[in-house]
Structure formats: C-alpha cells, structure tokens
Protein backbone atom coordinates (compact mmCIF):
# COMPACT_ATOMS: atom_id res chain seq x y z
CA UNK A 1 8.79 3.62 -15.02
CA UNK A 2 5.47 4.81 -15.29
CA UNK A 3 4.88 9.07 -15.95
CA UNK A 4 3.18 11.61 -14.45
CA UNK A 5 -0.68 11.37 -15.45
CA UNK A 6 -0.30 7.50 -16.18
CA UNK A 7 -1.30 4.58 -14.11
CA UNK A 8 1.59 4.11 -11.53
CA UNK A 9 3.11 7.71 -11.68
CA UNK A 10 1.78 9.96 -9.51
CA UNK A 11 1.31 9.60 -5.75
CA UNK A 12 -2.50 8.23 -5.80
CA UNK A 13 -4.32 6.31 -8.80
CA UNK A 14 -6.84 4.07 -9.00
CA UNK A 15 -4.84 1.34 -7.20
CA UNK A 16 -4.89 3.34 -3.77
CA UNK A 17 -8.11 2.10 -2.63
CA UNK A 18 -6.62 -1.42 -2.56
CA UNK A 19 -3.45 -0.09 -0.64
CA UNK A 20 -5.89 1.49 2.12
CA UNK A 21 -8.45 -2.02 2.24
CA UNK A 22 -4.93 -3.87 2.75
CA UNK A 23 -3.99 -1.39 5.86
CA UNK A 24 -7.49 -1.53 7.17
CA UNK A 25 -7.12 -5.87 7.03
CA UNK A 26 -3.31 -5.66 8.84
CA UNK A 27 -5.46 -3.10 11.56
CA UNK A 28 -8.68 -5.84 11.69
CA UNK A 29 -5.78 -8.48 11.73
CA UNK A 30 -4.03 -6.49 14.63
CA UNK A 31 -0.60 -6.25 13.29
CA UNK A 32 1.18 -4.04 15.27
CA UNK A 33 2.33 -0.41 14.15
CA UNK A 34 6.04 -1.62 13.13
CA UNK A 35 5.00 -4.17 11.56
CA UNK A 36 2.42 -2.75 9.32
CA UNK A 37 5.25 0.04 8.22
CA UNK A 38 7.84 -3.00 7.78
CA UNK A 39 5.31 -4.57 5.11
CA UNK A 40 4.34 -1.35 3.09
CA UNK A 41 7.97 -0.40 2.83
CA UNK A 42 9.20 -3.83 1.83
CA UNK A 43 6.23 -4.42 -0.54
CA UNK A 44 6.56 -1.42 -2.52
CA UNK A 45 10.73 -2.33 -2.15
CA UNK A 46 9.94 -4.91 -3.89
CA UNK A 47 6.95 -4.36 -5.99
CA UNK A 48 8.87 -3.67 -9.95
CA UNK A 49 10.90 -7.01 -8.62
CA UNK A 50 7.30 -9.06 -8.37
CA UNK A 51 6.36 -6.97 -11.65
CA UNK A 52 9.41 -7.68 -13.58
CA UNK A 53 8.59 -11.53 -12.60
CA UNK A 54 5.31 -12.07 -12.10
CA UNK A 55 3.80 -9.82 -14.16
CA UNK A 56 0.11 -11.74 -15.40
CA UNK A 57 -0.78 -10.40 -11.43
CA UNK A 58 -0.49 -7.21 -12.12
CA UNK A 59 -3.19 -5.29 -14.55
CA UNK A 60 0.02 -2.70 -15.18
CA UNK A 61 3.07 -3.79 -14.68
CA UNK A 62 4.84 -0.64 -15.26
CA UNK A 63 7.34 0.04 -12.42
CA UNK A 64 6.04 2.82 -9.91
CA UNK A 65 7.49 6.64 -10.36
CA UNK A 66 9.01 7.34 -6.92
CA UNK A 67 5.18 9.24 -5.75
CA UNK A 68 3.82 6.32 -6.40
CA UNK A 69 5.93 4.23 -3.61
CA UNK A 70 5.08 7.06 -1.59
CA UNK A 71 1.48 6.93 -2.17
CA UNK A 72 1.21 3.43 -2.02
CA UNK A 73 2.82 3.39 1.62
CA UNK A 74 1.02 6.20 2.50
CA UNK A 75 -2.41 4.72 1.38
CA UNK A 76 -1.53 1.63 3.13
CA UNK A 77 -0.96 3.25 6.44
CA UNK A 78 -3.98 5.96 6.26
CA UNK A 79 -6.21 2.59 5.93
CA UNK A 80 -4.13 1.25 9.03
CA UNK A 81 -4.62 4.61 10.71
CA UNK A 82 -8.37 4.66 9.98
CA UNK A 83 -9.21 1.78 11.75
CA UNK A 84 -6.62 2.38 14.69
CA UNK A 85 -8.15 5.58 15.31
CA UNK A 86 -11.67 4.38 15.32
CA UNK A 87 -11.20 0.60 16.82
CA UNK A 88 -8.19 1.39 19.48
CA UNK A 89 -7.05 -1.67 20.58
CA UNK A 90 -7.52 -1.02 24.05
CA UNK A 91 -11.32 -0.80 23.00
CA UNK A 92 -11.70 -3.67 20.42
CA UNK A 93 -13.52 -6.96 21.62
C-alpha cells in the first residue's frame, strides 16, 4: 500500500485529473447519478485486484492508501458534478 507523500497515498495525486475526465465522459455519456456512484465505488473496490493482475496497465501499481479510494471517488464524481451542474439534463440538446 502506497504512503503518505507517494504516488497512490494521499487523497489527490497526479492520477486525479484522469478520475475527474472519466466523471465528466459518464456526465457527456448521460449515465445517471446512481450509476456513476455504482462505478467509482466498484472501480476503486476493485482497483489493487486489476493491479495485483494486470499490472503492465498501470504506471504504479502500488495498492491505494484508503485517501486515495476516497480521492479517486471523489475526483470521479466532482468531474460528474461539473458537467451536471453546467449541462443539466433538462437543458442539454
């Protein structure tokens, strides 16, 4: 499990960014609320699995501290929220 000050161990790194661009293409996408909070949770649930297994995908496979899963989720849904809040859906095309 990854430290505090290293890649993967505190609530927001350099990986973040991608979290948020993956909420922003579930809002684009128009997944629905639930939905985009089911697939952050179960993704970072089963992130260190897809490490432990897969790991040539991932530039550091260390397994994420606990603020890490946190950030990750919470990235992933501020991207969501971004683009909810500016695009309702009631308003989008």
């Amino acid at each position: 499990m990854a430290g505090p000050g290293e890649i993967n161990g505190d609530y927001f790194d350099r990986y973040s960014f991608g979290h948020a661009a993956f909420g922003v293409m579930m809002a684009l996408g128009r997944v629905p609320p639930w939905a985009a909070v089911f697939t952050a949770v179960v993704f970072e649930s089963s992130e260190d699995w897809l490490k432990d297994n897969f790991a040539p995908l991932f530039p550091y496979a260390t397994h994420d501290s606990p603020k890490g899963y946190v950030g990750d989720i919470a990235s992933t849904l501020a991207g969501y929220a971004a683009i909810r809040l500016a695009f309702p859906p009631e308003s989008a095309p």
